[in-house]
Protein backbone atom coordinates (compact mmCIF):
# COMPACT_ATOMS: atom_id res chain seq x y z
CA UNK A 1 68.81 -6.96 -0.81
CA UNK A 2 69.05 -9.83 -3.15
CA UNK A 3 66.01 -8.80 -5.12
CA UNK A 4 68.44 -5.53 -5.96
CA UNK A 5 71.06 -7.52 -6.84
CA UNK A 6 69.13 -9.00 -9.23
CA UNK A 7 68.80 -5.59 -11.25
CA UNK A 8 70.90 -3.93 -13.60
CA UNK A 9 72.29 -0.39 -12.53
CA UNK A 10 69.96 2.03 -14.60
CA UNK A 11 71.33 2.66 -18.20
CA UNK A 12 72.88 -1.07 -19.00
CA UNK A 13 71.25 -4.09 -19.51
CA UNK A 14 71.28 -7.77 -19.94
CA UNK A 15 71.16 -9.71 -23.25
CA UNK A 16 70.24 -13.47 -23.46
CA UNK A 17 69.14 -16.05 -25.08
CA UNK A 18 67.82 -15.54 -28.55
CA UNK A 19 68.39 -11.78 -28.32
CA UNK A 20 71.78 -12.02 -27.56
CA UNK A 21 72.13 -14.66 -30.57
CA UNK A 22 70.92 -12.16 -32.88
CA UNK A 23 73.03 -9.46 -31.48
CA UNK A 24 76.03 -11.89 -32.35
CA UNK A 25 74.75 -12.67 -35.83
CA UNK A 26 74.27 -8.66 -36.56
CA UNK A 27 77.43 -8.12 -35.86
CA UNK A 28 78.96 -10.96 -37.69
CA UNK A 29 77.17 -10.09 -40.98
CA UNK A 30 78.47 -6.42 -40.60
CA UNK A 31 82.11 -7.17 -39.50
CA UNK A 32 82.18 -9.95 -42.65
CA UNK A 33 80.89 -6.16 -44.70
CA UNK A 34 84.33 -5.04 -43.28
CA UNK A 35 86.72 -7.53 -44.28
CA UNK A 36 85.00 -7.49 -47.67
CA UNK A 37 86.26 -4.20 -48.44
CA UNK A 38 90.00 -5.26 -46.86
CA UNK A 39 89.70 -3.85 -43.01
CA UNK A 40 91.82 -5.60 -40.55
CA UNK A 41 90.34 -5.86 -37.09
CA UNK A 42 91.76 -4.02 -33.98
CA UNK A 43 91.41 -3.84 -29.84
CA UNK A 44 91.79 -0.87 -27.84
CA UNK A 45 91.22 -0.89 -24.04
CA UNK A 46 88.40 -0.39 -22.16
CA UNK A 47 89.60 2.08 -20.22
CA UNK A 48 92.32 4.18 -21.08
CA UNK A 49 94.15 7.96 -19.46
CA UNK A 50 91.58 10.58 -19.54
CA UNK A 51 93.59 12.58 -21.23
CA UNK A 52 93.32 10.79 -24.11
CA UNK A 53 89.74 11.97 -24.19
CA UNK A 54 90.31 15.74 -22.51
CA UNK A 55 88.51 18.66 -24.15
CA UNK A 56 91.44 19.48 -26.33
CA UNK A 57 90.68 16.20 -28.41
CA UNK A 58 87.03 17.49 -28.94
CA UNK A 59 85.41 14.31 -27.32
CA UNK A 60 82.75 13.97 -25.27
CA UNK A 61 81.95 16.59 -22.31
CA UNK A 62 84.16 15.19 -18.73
CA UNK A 63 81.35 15.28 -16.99
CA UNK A 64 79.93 12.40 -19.25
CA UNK A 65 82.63 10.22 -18.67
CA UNK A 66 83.02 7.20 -15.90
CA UNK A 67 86.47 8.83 -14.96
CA UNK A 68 88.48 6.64 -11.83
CA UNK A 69 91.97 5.89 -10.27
CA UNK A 70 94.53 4.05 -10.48
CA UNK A 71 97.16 2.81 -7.74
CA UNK A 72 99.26 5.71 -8.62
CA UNK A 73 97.03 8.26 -8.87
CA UNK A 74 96.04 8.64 -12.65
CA UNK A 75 92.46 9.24 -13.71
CA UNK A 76 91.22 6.80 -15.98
CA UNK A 77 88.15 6.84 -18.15
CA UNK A 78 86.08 4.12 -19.32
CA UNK A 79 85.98 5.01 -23.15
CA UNK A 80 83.43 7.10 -24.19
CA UNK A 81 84.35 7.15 -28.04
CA UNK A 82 86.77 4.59 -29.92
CA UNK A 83 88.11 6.69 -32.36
CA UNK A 84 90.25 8.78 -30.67
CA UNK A 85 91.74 5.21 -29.15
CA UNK A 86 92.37 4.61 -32.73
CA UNK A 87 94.14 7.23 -33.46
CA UNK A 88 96.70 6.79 -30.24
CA UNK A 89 97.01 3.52 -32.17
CA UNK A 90 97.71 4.38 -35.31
CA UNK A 91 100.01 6.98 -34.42
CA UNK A 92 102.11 4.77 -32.04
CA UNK A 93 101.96 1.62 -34.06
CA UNK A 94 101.93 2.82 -37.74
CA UNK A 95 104.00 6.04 -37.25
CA UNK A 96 105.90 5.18 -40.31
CA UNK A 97 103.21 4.00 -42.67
CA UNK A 98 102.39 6.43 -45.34
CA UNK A 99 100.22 4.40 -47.45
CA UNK A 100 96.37 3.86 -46.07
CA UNK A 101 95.57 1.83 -43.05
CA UNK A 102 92.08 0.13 -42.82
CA UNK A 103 91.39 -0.77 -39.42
CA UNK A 104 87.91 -2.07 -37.77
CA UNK A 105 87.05 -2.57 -34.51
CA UNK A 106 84.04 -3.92 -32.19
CA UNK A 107 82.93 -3.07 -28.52
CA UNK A 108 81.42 -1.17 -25.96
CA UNK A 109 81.46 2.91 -25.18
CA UNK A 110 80.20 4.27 -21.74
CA UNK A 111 78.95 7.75 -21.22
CA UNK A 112 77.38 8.63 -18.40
CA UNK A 113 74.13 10.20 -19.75
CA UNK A 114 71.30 12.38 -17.32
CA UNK A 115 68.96 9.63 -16.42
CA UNK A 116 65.89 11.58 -17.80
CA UNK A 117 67.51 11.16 -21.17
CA UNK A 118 66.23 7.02 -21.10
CA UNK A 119 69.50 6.12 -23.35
CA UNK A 120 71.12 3.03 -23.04
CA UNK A 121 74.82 3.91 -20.74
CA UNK A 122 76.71 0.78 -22.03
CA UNK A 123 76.55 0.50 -26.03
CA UNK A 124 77.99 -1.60 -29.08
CA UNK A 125 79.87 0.06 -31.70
CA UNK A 126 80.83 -1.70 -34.60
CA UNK A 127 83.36 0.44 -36.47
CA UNK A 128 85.99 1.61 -39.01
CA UNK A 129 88.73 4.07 -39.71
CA UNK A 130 90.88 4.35 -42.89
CA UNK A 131 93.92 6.63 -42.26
CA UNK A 132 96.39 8.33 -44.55
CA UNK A 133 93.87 9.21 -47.18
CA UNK A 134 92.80 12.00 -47.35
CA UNK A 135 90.58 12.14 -50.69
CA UNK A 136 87.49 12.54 -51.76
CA UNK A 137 87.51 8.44 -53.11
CA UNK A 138 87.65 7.78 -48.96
CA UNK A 139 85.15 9.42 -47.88
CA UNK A 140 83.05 7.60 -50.89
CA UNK A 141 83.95 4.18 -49.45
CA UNK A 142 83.63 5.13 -45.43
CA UNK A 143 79.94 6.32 -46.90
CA UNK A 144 79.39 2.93 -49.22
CA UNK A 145 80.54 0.59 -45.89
CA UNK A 146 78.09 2.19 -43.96
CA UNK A 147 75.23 1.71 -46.58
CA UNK A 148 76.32 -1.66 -47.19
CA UNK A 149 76.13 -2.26 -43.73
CA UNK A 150 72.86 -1.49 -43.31
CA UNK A 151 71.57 -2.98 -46.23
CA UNK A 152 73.29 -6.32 -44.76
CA UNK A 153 71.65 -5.82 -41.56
CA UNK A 154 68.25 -6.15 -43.61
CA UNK A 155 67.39 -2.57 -43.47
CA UNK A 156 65.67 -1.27 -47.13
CA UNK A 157 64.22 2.37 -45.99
CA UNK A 158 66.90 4.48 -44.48
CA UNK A 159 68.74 7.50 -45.36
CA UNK A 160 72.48 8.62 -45.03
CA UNK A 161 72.43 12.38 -44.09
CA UNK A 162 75.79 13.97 -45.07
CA UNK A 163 77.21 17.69 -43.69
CA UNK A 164 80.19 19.55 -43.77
CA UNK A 165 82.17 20.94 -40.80
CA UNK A 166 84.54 23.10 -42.45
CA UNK A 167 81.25 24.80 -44.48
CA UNK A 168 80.05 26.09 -40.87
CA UNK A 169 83.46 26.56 -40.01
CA UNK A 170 84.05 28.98 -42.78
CA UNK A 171 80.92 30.99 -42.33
CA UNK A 172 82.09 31.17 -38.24
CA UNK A 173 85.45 32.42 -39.57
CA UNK A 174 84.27 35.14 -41.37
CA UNK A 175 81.72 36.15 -38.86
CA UNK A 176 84.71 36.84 -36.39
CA UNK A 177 82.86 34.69 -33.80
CA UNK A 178 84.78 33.74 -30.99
CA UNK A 179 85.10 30.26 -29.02
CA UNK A 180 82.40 30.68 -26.70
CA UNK A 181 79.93 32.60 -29.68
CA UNK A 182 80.73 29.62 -31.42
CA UNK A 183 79.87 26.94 -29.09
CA UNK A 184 76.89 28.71 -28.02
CA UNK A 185 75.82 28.77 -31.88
CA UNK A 186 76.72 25.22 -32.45
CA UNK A 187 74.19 24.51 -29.15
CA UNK A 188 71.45 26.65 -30.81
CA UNK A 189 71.48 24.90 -33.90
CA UNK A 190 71.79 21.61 -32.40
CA UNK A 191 69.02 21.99 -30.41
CA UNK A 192 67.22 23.81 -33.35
CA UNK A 193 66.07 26.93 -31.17
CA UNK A 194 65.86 29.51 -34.43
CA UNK A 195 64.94 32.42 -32.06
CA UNK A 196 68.12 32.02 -30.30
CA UNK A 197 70.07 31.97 -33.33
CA UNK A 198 68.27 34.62 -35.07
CA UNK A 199 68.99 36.55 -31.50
CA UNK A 200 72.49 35.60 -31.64
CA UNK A 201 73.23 36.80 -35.06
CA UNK A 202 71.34 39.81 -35.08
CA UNK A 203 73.52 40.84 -32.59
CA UNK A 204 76.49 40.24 -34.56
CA UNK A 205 77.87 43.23 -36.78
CA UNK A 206 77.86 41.10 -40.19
CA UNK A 207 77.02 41.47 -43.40
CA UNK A 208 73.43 40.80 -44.49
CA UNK A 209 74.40 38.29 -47.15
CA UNK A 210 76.20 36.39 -43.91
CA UNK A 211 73.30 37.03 -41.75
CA UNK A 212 70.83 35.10 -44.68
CA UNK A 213 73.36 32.49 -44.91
CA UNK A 214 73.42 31.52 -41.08
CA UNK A 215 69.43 31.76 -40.85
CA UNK A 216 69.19 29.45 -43.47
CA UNK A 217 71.35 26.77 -42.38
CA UNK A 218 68.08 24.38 -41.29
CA UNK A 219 66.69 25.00 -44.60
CA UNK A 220 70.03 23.29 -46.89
CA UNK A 221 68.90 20.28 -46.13
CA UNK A 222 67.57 18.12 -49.28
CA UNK A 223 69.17 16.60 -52.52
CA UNK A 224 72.24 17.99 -54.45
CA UNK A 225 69.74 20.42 -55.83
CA UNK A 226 70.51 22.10 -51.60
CA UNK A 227 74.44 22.33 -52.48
CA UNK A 228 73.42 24.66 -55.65
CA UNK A 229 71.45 26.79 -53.97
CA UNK A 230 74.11 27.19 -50.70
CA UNK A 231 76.78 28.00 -53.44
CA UNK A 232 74.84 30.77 -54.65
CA UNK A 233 74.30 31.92 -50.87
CA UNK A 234 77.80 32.56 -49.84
CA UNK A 235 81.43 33.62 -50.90
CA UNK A 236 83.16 32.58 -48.53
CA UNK A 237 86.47 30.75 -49.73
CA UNK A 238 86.43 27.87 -47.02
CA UNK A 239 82.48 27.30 -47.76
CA UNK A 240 82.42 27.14 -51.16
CA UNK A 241 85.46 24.05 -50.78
CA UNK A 242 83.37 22.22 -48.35
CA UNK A 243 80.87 22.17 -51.37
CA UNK A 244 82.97 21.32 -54.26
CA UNK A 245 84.02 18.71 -51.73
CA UNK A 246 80.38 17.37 -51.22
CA UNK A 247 79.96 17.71 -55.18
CA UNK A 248 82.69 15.40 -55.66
CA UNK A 249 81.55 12.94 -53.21
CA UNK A 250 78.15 12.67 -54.44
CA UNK A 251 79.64 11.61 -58.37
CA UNK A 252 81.72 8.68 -56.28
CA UNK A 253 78.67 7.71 -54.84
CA UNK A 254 76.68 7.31 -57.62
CA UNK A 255 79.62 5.26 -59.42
CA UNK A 256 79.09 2.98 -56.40
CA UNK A 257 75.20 3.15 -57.42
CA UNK A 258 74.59 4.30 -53.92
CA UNK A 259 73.09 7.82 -54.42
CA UNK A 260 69.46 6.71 -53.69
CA UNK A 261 70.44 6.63 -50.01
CA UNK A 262 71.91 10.04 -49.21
CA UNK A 263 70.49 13.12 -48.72
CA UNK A 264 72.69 16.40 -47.60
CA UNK A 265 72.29 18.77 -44.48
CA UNK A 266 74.89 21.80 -44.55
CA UNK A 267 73.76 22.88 -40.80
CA UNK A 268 74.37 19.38 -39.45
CA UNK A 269 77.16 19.90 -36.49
CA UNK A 270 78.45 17.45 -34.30
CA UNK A 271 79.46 16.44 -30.40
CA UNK A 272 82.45 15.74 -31.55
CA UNK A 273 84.44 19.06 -32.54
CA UNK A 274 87.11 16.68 -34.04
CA UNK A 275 85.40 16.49 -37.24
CA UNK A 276 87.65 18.37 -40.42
CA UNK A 277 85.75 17.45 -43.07
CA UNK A 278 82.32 15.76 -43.91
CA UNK A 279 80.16 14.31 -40.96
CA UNK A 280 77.50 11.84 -41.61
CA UNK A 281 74.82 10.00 -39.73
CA UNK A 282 72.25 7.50 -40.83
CA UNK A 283 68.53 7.31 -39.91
CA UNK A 284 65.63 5.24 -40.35
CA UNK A 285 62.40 4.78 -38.44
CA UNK A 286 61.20 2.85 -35.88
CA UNK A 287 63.97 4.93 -33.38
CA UNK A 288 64.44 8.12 -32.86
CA UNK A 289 68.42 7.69 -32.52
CA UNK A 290 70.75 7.64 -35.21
CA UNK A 291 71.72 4.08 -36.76
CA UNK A 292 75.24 4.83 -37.81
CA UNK A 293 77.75 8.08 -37.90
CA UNK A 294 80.89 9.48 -38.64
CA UNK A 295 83.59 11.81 -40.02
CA UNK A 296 86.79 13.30 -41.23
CA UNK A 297 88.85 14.10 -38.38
CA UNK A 298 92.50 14.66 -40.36
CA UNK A 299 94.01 16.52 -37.25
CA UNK A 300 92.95 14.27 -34.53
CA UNK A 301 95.86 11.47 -34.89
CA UNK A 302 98.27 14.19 -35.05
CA UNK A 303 97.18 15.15 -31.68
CA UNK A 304 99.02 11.84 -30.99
CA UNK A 305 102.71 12.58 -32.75
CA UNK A 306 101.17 11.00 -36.33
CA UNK A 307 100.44 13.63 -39.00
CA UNK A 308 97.85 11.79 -40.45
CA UNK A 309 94.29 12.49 -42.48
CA UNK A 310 91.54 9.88 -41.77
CA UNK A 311 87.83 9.11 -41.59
CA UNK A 312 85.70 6.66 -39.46
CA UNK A 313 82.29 5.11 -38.80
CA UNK A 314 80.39 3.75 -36.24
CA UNK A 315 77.28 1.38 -36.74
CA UNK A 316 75.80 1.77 -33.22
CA UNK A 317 74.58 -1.63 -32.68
CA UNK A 318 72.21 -1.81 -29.98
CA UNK A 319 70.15 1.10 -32.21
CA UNK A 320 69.90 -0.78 -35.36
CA UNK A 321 68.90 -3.88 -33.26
CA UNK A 322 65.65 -1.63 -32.06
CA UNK A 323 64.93 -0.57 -35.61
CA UNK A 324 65.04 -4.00 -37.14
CA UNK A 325 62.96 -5.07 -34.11
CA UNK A 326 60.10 -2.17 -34.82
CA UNK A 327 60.61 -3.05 -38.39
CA UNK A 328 60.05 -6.23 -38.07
CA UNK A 329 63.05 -7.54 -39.63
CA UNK A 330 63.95 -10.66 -38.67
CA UNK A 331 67.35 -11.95 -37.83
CA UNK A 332 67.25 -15.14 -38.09
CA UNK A 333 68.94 -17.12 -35.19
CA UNK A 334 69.67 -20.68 -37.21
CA UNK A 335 69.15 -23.68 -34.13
CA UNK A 336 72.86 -24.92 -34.33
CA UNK A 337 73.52 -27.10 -31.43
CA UNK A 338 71.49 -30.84 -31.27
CA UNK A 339 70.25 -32.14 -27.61
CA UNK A 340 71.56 -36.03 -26.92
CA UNK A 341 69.03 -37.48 -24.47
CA UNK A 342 69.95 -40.77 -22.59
CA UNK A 343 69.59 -42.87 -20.17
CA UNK A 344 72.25 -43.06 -17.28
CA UNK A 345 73.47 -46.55 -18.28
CA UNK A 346 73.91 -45.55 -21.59
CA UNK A 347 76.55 -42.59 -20.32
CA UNK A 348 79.33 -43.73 -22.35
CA UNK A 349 77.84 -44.51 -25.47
CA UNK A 350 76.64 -41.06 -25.53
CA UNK A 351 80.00 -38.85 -24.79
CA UNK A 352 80.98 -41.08 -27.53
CA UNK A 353 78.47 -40.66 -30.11
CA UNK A 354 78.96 -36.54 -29.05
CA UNK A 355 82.62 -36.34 -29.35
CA UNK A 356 82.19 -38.59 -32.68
CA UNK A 357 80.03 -35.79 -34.00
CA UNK A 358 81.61 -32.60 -32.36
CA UNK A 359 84.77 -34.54 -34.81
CA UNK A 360 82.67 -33.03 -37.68
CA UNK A 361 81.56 -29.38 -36.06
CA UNK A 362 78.40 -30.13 -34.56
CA UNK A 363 77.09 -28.43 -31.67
CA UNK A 364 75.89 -31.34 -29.35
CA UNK A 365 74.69 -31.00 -26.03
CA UNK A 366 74.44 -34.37 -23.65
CA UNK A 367 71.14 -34.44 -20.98
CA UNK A 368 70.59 -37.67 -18.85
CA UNK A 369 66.68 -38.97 -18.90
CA UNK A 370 64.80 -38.46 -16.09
CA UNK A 371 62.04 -40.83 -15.07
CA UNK A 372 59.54 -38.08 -13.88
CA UNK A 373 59.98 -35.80 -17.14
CA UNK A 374 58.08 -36.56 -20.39
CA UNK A 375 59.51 -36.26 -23.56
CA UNK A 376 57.01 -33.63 -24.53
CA UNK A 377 58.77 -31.55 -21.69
CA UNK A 378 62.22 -32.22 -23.04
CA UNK A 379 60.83 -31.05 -26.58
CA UNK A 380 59.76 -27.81 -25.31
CA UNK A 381 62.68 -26.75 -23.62
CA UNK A 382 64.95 -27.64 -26.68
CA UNK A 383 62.42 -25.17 -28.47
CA UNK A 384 63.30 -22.57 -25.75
CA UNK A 385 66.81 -23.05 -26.25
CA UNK A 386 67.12 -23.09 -29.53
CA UNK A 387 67.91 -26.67 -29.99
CA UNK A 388 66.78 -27.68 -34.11
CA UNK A 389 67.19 -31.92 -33.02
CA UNK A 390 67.02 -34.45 -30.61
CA UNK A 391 68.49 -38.05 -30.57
CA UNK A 392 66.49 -40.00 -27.90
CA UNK A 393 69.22 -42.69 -26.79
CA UNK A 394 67.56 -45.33 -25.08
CA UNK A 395 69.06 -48.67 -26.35
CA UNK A 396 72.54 -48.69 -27.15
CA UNK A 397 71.75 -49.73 -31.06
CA UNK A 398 68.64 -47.73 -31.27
CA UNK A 399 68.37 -43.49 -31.39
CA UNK A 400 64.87 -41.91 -32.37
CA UNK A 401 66.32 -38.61 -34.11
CA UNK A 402 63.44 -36.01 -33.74
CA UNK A 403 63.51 -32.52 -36.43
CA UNK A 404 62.01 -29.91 -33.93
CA UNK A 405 61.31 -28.12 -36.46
CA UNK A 406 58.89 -30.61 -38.69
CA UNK A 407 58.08 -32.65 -36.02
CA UNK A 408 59.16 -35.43 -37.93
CA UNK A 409 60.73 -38.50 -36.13
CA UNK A 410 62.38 -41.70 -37.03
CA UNK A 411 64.33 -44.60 -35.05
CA UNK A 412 67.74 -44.86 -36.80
CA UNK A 413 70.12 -47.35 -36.09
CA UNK A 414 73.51 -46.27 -34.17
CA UNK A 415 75.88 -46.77 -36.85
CA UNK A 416 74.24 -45.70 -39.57
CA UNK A 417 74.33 -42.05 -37.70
């Protein structure tokens, strides 16, 4: 029995040590990304009203949620996504606010995937929304925070894959498809079964031009050379905006000298059916999971009594931890804290000589000498511990201060420390 209790539940996991200090360190050096470009953090609960999640948002499926109950009877939800938490925010909290609101945001999301799946059921997302802008110049900077992002994480071969939900949208539209045609094509694609597409649209009484158009979704994938080529594919009014709209992005990006990193993909769909506008996701090897993602969604906060455009990202944390890891791409954990040894007698010289140098914002940790363990053993686990110094208190006028890191030591006197 104990021996279980010493496991995880399948799909969460423990982080420790020097793992978990690089975790903390990744996600400092992307939130500081954040607050560079003027986002103001924000908390949302952990759990929150299903309905706040329900189908009609275009969230993730129920049956992937950890749903519960409260005293009175209402079914709660640990959150599966934070953006639509975001939205209840903004419309509750900024209803009045017409000019843009930057808002990022840090913690964990819970779905409840099939075990045979092997992903992670607890993950970090490290995100941002800007709301009440609803131009082209915001999806340029959601796109340049993400690279930025990543190229602050360390990361220097990746790519930024960018679609277009209203371009599928518009094609769907025309085709007369209905709801469950719809999602049943969206599933196809996703799961890039061609047959069953083909299948599906061959059944449908369209026009050959709109036939072509849907069989060659996979193959608009590429440069901006891909957005040409769709244009000269299709007629369709709704289609041929989504483009213009990608045009336009792509110049913004390239005054941001970004460019390099983005590729687009006009049959890229989403989970999430609250996406307007573009949809993005970023990749890079080492995992097969995607690094970072995100949207327009201009008619979810209205869902929430705010009419209100706005576009979000997610770094998903725990992912670009694996990639840096396979790439070997080091965060580097800096030792911070310093280990006081001494010897019982000399107790109160040395939670003086700590507190004198926690004064100045030094980690210090105090450990009383044992006669049976070697300094050699105390030297090790400092090194395990990720302690960079020791000071060896053994007289009260004498410290030897040893650098873990050079090896170097040296008897200093007390108050010249």
């Amino acid at each position: 029995m104990i021996d279980k209790l010493l496991h995880t539940p399948e799909g969460v996991r423990d982080i420790y040590n020097a793992e978990c200090e690089r975790k903390l360190m990744l996600q400092e050096h992307l939130h500081h990304v954040m607050k560079l470009h003027g986002y103001k953090d924000i908390q949302t609960p952990t759990f929150e009203f299903f309905d706040i999640f329900s189908k009609e948002r275009g969230t993730v499926a129920a049956k992937d949620m950890y749903k519960f109950f409260d005293r009175d009877g209402n079914t709660l939800v640990l959150r599966p996504d934070i953006t639509p938490s975001i939205a209840r925010c903004a419309a509750k909290y900024y209803k009045e606010e017409t000019f843009p609101i930057r808002l990022c945001y840090m913690g964990s999301t819970f779905i409840n995937n099939s075990s045979y799946q092997g992903k992670l059921k607890e993950s970090t997302q490290l995100g941002a929304e800007l709301i009440n802008d609803d131009s082209p110049d915001a999806d340029a900077e959601m796109l340049a925070l993400t690279i930025e992002c990543l190229l602050k994480a360390g990361l220097k071969e990746f790519q930024v894959e960018i679609g277009e939900a209203d371009f599928f949208r518009g094609l769907v539209e025309e085709a007369g498809f209905n709801e469950e045609e719809e999602n049943q094509l969206r599933v196809l694609i996703e799961k890039k079964n061609m047959f069953g597409v083909e299948e599906l649209i061959l059944s449908k009484d369209i026009s050959a031009k709109l036939k072509t158009v849907f069989l060659g979704l996979p193959e608009l994938f590429g440069t901006l050379d891909k957005l040409m080529e769709a244009k000269a594919m299709t007629d369709n009014e709704r289609a041929l905006k989504a483009i213009k709209r990608l045009e336009q992005l792509y110049a913004i990006l390239t005054a941001y000298g970004l460019e390099k990193y983005v590729t687009f993909d006009l049959g890229m769909l989403s989970k999430y059916n609250y996406y307007t506008g573009i949809i993005f996701r970023a990749y890079t090897y080492g995992t097969g999971d995607t690094i970072a993602n995100g949207g327009r969604y201009d008619n979810l906060v209205g869902q929430f009594g705010k009419d209100a455009p706005a576009i979000g990202l997610a770094i998903l944390v725990d992912s670009l931890m694996l990639a840096l890891s396979r790439q070997k791409i080091e965060i580097k954990a800096e030792a911070e804290n310093t280990l006081i040894l001494y010897r019982q007698e000399l107790i109160e010289h040395a939670v003086a000589l700590a507190g004198h140098f926690r004064s100045q914002d030094m980690n210090m940790e105090l450990l009383c000498i044992k006669d049976h363990i070697n300094l050699e053993e105390y030297k090790a686990y400092a090194g395990r511990n990720g302690i960079g110094g020791i000071l060896y208190f053994e007289t009260p006028e004498l410290i030897t201060v040893i650098n873990l890191e050079s090896g170097e030591m040296k008897e200093v006197k007390v108050q010249d420390l």
